[in-house]
N, C-alpha and C. Protein backbone atom coordinates (compact mmCIF):
# COMPACT_ATOMS: atom_id res chain seq x y z
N UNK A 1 -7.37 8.26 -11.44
CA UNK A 1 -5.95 8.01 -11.29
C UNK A 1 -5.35 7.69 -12.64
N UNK A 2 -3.91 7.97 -13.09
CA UNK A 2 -3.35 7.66 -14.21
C UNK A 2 -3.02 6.17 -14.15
N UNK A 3 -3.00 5.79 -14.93
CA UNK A 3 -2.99 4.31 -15.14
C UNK A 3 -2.12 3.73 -14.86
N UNK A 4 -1.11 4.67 -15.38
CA UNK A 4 0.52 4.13 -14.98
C UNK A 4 1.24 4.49 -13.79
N UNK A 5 0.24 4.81 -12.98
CA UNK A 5 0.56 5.38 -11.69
C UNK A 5 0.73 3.92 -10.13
N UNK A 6 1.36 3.11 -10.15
CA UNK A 6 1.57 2.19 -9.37
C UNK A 6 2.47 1.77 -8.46
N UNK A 7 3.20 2.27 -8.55
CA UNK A 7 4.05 2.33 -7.56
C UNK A 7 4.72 4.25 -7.24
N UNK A 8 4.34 4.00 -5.33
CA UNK A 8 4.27 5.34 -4.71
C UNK A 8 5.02 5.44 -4.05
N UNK A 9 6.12 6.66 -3.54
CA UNK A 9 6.94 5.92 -2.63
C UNK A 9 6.49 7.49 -1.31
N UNK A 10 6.29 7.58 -0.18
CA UNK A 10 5.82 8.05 0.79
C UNK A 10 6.51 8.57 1.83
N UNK A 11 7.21 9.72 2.01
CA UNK A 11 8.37 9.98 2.73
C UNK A 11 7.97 11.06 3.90
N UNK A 12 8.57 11.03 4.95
CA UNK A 12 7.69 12.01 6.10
C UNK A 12 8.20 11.84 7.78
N UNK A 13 8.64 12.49 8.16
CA UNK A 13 8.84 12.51 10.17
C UNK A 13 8.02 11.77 10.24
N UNK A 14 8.28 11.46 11.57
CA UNK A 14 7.57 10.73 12.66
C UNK A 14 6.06 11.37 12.08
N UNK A 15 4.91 11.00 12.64
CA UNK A 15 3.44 11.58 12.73
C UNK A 15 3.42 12.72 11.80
N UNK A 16 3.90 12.42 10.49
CA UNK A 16 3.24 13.10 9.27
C UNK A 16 2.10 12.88 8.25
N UNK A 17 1.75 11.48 8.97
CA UNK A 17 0.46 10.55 8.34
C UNK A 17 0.75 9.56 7.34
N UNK A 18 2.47 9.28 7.31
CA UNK A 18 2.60 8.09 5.91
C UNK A 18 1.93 7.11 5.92
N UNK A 19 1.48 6.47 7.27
CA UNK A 19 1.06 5.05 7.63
C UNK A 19 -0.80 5.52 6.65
N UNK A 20 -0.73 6.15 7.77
CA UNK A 20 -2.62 6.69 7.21
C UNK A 20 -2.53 7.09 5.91
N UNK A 21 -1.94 7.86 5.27
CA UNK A 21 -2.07 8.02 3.87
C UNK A 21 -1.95 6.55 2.57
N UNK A 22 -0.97 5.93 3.42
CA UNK A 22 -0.79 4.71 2.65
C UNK A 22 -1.80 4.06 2.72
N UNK A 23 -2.62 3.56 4.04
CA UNK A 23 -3.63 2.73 4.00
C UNK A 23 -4.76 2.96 2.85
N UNK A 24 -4.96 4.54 3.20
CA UNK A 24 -5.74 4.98 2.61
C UNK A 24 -5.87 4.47 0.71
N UNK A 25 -4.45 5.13 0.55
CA UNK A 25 -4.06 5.02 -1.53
C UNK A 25 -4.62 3.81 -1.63
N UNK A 26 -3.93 2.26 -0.68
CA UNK A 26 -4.17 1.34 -0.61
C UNK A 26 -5.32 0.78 -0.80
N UNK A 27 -6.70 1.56 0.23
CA UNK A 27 -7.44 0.85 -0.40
C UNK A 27 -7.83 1.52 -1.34
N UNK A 28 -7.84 2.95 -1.73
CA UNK A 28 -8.23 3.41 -3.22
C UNK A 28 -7.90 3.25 -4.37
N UNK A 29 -6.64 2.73 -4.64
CA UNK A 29 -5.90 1.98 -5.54
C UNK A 29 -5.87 0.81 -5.80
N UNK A 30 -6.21 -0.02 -4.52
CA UNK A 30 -5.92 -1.71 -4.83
C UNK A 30 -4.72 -1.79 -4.87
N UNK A 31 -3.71 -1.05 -4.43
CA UNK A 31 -2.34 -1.60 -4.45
C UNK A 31 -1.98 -1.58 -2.88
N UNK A 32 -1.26 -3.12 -3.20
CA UNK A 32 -0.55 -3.43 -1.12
C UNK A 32 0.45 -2.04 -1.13
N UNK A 33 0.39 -1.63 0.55
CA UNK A 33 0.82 -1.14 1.04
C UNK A 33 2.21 -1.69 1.77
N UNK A 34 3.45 -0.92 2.22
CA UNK A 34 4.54 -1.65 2.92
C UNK A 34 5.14 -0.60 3.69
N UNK A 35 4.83 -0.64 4.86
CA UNK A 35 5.72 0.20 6.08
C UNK A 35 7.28 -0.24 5.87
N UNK A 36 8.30 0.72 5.81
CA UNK A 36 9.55 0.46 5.43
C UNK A 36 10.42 -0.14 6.94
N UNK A 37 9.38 0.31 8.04
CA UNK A 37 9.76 -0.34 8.98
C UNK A 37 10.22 -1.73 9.47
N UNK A 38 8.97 -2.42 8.60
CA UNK A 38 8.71 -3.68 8.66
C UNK A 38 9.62 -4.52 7.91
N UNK A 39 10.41 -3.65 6.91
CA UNK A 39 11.42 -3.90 6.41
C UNK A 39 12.97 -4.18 7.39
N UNK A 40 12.79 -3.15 8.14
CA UNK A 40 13.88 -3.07 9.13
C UNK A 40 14.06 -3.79 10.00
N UNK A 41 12.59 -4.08 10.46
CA UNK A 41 12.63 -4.52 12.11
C UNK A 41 12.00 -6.13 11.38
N UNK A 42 12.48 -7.52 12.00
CA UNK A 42 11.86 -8.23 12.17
C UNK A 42 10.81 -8.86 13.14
N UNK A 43 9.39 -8.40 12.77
CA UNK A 43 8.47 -8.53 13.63
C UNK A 43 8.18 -9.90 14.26
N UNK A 44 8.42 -10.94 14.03
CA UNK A 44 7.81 -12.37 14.08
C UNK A 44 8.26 -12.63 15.27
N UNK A 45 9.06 -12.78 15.99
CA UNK A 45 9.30 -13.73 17.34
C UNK A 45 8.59 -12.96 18.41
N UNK A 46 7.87 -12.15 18.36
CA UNK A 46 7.49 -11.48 19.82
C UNK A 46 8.73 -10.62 20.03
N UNK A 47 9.35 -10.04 19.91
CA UNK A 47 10.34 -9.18 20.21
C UNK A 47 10.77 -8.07 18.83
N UNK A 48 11.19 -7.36 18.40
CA UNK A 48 11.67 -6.46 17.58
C UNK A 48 13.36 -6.79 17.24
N UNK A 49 13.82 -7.50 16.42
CA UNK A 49 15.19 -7.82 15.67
C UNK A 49 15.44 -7.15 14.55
N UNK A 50 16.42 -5.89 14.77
CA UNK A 50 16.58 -5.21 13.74
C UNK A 50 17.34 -6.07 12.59
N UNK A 51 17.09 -6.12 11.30
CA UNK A 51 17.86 -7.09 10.11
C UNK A 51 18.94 -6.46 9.81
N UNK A 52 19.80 -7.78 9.07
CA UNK A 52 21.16 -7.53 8.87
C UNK A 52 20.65 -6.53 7.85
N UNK A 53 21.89 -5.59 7.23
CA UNK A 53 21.42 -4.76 5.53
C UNK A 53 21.31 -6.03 5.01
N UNK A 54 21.91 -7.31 4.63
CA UNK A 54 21.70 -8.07 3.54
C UNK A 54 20.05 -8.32 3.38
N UNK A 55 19.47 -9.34 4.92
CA UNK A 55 18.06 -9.25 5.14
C UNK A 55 17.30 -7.70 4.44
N UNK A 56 17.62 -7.02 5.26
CA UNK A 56 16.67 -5.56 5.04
C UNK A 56 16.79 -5.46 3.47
N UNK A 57 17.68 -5.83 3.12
CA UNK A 57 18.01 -5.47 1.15
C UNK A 57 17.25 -6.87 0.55
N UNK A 58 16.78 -7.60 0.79
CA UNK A 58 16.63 -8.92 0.29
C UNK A 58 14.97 -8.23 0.29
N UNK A 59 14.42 -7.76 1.47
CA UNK A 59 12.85 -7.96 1.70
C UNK A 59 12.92 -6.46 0.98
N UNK A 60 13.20 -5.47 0.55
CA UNK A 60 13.27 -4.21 0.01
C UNK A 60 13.09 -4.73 -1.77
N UNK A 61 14.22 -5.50 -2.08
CA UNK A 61 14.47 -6.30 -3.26
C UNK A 61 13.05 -6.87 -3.87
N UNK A 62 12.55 -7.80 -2.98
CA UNK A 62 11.01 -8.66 -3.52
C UNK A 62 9.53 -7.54 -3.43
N UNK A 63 9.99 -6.56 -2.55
CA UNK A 63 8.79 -5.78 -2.93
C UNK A 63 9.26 -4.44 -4.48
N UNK A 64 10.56 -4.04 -4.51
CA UNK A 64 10.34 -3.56 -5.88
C UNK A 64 10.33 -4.51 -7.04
N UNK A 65 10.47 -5.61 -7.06
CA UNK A 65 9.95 -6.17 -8.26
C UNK A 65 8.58 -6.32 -8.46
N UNK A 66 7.91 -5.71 -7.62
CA UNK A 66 6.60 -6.00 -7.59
C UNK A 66 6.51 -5.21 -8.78
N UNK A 67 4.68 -5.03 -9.50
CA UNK A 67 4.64 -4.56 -10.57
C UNK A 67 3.88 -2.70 -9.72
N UNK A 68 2.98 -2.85 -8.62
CA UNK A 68 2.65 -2.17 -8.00
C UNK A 68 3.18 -2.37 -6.37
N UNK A 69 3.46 -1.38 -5.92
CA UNK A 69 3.51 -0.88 -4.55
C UNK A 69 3.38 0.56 -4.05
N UNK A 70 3.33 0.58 -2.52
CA UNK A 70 3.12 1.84 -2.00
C UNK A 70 3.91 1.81 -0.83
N UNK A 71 5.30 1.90 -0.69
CA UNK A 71 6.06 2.34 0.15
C UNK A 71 5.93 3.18 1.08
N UNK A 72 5.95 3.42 2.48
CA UNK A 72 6.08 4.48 3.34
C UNK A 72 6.78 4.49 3.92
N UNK A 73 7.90 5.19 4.51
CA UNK A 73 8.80 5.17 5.36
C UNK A 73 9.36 6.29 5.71
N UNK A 74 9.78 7.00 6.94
CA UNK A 74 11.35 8.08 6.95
C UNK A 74 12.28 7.78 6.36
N UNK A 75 13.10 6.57 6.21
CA UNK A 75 14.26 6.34 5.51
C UNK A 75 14.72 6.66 4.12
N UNK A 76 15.81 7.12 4.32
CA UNK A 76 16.51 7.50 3.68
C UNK A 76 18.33 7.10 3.11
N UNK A 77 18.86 6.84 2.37
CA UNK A 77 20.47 6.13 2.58
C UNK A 77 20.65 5.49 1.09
N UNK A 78 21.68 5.03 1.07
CA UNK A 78 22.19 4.39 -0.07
C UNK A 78 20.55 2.77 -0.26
N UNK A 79 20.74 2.26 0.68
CA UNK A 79 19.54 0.95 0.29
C UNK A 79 18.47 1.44 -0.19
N UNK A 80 18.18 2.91 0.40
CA UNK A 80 16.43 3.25 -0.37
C UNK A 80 16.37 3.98 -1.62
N UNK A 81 17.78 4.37 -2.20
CA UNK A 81 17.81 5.06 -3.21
C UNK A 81 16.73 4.66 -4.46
N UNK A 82 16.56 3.43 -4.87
CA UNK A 82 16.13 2.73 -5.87
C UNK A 82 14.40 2.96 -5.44
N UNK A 83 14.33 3.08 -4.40
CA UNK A 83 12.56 3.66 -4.44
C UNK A 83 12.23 4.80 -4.63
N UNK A 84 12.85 5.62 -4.59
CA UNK A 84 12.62 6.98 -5.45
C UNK A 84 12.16 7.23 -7.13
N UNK A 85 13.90 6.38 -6.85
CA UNK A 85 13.59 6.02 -8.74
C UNK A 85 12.54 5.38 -9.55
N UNK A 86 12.53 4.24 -8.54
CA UNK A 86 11.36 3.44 -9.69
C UNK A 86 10.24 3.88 -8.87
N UNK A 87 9.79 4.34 -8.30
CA UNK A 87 8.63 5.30 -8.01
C UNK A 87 8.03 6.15 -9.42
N UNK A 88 6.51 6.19 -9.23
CA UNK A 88 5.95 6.45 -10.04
C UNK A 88 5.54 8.13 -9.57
N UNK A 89 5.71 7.85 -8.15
CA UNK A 89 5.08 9.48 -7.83
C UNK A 89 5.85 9.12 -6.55
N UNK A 90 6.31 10.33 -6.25
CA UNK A 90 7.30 10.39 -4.52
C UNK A 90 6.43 11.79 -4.28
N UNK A 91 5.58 11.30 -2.65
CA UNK A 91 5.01 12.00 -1.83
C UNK A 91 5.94 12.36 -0.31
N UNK A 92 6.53 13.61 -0.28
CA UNK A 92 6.74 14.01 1.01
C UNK A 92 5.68 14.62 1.80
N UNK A 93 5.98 13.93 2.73
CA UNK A 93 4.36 15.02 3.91
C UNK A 93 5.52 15.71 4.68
N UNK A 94 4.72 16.38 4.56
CA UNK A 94 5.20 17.97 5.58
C UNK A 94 4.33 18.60 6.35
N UNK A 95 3.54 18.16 7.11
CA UNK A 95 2.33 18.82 7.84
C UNK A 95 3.64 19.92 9.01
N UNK A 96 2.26 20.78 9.22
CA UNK A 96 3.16 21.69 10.11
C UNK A 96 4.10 21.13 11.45
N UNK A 97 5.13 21.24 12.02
CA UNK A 97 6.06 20.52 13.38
C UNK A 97 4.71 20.57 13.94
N UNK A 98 4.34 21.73 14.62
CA UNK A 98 3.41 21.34 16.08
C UNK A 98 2.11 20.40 15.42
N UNK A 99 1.96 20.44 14.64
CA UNK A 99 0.63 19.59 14.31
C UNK A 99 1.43 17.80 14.72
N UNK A 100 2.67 17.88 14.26
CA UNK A 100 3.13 16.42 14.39
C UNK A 100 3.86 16.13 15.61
N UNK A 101 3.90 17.27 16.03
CA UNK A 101 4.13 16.81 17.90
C UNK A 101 2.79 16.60 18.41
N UNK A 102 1.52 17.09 18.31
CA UNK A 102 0.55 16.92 18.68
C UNK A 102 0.04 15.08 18.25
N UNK A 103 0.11 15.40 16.83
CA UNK A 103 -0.13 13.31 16.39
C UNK A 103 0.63 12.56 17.58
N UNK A 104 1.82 13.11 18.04
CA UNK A 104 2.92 12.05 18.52
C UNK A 104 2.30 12.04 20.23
N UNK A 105 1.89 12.98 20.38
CA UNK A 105 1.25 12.72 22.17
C UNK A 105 -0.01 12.22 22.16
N UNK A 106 -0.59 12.27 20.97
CA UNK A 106 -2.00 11.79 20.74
C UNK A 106 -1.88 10.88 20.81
N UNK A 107 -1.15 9.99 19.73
CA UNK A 107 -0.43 8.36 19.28
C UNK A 107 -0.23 7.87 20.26
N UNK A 108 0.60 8.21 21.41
CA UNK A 108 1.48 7.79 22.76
C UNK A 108 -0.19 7.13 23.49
N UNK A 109 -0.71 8.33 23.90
CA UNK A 109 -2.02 7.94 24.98
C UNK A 109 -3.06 7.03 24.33
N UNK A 110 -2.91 6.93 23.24
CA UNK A 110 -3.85 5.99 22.36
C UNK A 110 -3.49 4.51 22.57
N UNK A 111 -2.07 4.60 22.19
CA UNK A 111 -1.42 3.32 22.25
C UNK A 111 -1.94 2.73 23.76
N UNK A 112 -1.60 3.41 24.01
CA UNK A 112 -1.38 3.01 25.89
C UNK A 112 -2.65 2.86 26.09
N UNK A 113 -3.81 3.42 25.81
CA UNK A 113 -5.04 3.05 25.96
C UNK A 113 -5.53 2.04 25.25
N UNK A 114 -4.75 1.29 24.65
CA UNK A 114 -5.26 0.33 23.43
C UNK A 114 -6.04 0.54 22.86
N UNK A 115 -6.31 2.05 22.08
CA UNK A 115 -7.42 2.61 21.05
C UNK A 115 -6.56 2.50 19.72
N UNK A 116 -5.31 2.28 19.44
CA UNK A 116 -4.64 2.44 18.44
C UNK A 116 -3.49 1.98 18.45
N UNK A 117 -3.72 0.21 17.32
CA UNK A 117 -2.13 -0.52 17.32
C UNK A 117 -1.21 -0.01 16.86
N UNK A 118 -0.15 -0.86 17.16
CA UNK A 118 1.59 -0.43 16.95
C UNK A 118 2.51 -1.64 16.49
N UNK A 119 3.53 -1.00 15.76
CA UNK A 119 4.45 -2.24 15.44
C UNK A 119 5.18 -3.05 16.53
N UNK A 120 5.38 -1.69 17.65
CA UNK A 120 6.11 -1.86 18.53
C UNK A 120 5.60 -1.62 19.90
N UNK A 121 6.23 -2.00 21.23
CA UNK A 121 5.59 -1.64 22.35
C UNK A 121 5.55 -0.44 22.56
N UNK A 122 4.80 0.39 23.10
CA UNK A 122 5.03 1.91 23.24
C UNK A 122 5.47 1.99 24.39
N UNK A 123 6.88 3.11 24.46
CA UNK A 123 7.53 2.84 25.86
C UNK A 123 7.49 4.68 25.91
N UNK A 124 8.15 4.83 26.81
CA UNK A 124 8.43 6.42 27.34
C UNK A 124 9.74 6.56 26.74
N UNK A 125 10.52 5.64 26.24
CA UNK A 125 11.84 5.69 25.76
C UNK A 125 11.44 6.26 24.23
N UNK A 126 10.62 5.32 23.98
CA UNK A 126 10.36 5.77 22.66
C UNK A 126 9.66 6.73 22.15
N UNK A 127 8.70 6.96 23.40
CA UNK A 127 7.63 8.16 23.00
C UNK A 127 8.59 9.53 22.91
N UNK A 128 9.74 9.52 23.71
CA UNK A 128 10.84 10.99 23.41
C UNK A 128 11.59 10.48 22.42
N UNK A 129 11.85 9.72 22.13
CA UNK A 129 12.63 9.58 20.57
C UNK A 129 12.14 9.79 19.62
N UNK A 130 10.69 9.86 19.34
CA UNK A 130 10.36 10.53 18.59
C UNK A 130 10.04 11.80 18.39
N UNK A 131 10.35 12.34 19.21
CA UNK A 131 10.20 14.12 19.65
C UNK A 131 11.50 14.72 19.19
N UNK A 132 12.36 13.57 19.37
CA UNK A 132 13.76 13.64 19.26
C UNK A 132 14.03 13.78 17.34
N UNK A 133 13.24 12.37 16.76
CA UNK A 133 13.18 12.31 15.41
C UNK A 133 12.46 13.57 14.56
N UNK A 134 11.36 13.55 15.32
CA UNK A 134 10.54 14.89 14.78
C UNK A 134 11.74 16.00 14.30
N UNK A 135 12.21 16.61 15.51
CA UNK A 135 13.01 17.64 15.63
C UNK A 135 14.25 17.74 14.69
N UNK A 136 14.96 16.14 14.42
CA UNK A 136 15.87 16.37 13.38
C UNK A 136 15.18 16.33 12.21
N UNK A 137 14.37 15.51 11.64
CA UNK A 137 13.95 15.63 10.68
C UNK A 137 13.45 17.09 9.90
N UNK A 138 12.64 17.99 10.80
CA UNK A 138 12.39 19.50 10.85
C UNK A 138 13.68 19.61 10.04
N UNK A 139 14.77 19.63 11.45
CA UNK A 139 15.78 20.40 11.14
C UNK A 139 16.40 20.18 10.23
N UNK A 140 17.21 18.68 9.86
CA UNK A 140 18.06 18.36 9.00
C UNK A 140 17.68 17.55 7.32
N UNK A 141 16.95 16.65 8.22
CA UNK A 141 16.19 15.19 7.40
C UNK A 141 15.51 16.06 6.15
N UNK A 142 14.61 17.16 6.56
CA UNK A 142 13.93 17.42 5.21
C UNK A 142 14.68 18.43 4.23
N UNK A 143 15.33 19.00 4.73
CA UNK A 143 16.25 19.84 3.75
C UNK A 143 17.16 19.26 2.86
N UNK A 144 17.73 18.15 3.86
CA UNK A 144 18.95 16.84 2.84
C UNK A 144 17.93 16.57 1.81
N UNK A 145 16.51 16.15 2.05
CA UNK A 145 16.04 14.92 1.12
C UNK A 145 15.65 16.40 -0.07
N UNK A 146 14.83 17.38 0.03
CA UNK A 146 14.60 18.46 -1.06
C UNK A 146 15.73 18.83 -2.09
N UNK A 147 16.54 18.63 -1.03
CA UNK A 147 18.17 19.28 -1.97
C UNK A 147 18.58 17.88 -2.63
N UNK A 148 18.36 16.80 -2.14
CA UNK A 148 18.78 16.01 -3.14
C UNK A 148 18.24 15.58 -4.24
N UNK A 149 18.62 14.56 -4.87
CA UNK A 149 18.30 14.00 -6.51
C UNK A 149 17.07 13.44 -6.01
N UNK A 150 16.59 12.64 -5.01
CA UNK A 150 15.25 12.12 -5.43
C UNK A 150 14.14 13.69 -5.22
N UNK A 151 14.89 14.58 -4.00
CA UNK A 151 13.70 15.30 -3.54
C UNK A 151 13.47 16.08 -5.13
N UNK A 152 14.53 16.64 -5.88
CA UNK A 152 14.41 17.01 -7.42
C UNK A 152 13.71 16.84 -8.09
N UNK A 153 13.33 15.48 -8.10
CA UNK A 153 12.32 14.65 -9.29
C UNK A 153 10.87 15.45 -9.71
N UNK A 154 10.81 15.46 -10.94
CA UNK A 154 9.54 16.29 -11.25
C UNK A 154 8.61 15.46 -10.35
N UNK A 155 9.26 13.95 -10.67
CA UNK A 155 7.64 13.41 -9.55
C UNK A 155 7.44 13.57 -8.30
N UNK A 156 8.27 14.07 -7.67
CA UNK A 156 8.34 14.32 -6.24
C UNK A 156 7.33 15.38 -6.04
N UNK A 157 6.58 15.16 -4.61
CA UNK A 157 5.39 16.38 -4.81
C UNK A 157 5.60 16.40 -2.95
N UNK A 158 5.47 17.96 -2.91
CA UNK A 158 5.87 18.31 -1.40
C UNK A 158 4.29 18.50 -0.67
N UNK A 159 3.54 17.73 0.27
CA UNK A 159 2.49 17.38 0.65
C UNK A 159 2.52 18.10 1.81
N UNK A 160 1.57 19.35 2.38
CA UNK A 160 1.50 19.98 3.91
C UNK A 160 -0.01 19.98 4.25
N UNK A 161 -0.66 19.63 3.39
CA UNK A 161 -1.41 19.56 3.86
C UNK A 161 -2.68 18.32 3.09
N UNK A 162 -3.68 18.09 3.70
CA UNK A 162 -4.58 16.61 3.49
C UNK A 162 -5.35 16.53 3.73
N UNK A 163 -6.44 16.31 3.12
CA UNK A 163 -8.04 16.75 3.69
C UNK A 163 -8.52 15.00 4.01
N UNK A 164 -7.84 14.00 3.28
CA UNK A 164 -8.46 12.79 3.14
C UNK A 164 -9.36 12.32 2.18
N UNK A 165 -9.89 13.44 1.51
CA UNK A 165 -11.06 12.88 0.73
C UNK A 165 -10.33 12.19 -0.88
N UNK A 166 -11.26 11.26 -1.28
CA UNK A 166 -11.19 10.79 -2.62
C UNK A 166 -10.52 11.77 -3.54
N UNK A 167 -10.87 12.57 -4.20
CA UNK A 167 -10.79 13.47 -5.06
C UNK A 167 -9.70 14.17 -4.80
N UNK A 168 -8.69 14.44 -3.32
CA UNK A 168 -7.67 15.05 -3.02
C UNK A 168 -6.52 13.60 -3.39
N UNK A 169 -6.71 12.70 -2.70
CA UNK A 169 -6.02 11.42 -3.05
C UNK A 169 -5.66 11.03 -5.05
N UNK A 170 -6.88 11.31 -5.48
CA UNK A 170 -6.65 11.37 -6.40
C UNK A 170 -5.09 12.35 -7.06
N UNK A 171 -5.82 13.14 -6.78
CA UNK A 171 -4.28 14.30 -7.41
C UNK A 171 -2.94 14.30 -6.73
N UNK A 172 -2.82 13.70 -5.57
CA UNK A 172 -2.10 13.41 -5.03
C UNK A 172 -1.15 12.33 -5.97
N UNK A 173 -2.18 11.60 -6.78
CA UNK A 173 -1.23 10.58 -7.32
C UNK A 173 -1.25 10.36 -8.62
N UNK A 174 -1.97 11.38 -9.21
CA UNK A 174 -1.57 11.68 -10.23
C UNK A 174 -0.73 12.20 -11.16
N UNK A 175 0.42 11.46 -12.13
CA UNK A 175 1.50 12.06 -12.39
C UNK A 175 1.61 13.02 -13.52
N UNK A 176 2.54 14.19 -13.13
CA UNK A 176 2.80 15.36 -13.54
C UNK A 176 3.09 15.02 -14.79
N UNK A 177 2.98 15.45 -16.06
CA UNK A 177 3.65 15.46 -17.52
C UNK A 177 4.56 15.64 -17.41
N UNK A 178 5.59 14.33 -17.85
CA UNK A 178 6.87 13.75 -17.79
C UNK A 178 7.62 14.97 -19.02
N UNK A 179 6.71 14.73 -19.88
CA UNK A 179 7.50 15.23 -21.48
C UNK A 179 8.04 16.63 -20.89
């Protein structure tokens, strides 16, 4: 890995593998990982409380001052702009749609079987909202983010596919010659 490679920022639909890819850098890097979710949603009382923007900008705020991080999230908007930027390497996953409708029915019966935790309860409400998210993202979500200024960035690297191993992770985060 390049040395100066420490902060990642991880962008992707529903069941494109950000969570798993992050864990992964995470532990191959030694750098904490941060679901952008967790940013959003306040997990602590037993219930899901989405944060004010001030909250959501406050806990967004203390993790880029960090010196290393590894961001993952769908989001996108004026608050996440600044993780692009100070990103050292911006990973979009793009695995094929049906492969990530398949993660998303896989995910659903897992959950429900308690083979595989969640931030959130897994409901039937939610299991089509993300079929729902999938589908815009396809459609809309990834074309906005390519055409824009962060998707631009030499460091931006368009990810479809992932074997998992060491040596792929590696190049994954290794950054392109700036000069």
């Amino acid at each position: 890995m390049d040395d100066a490679t420490k902060k990642i920022r991880i962008i992707g639909s529903v069941a494109s593998g950000k969570t798993t890819l992050a864990k992964e850098l995470s532990e191959y890097l030694h750098i904490p990982y941060i679901e952008m979710d967790n940013l959003v949603w306040d997990r602590g009382s037993g219930t899901d409380r989405r944060r004010t923007p001030e909250e959501r900008d406050a806990c967004l705020h203390q993790v880029l001052v960090e010196d290393q991080w590894i961001l993952e999230g769908v989001h996108r908007g004026d608050w996440t702009e600044d993780t692009f930027f100070e990103a050292d390497v911006v990973l979009m996953l793009d695995p094929p749609y049906m492969l990530r409708t398949w993660r998303i029915i896989r995910r659903f019966f897992r959950q429900k079987a308690g083979l595989e935790s969640a931030n959130y309860r897994p409901s039937l409400k939610i299991f089509l909202r993300m079929f729902r998210w999938n589908r815009h993202f396809e459609k809309v979500e990834k074309r906005k983010f390519l055409q824009s200024e962060a998707g631009l960035l030499p460091k931006t690297k368009r990810v479809t596919r992932w074997s998992g191993d060491l040596e792929n992770l590696d190049s994954l985060v290794r950054r392109r010659d700036m000069g």
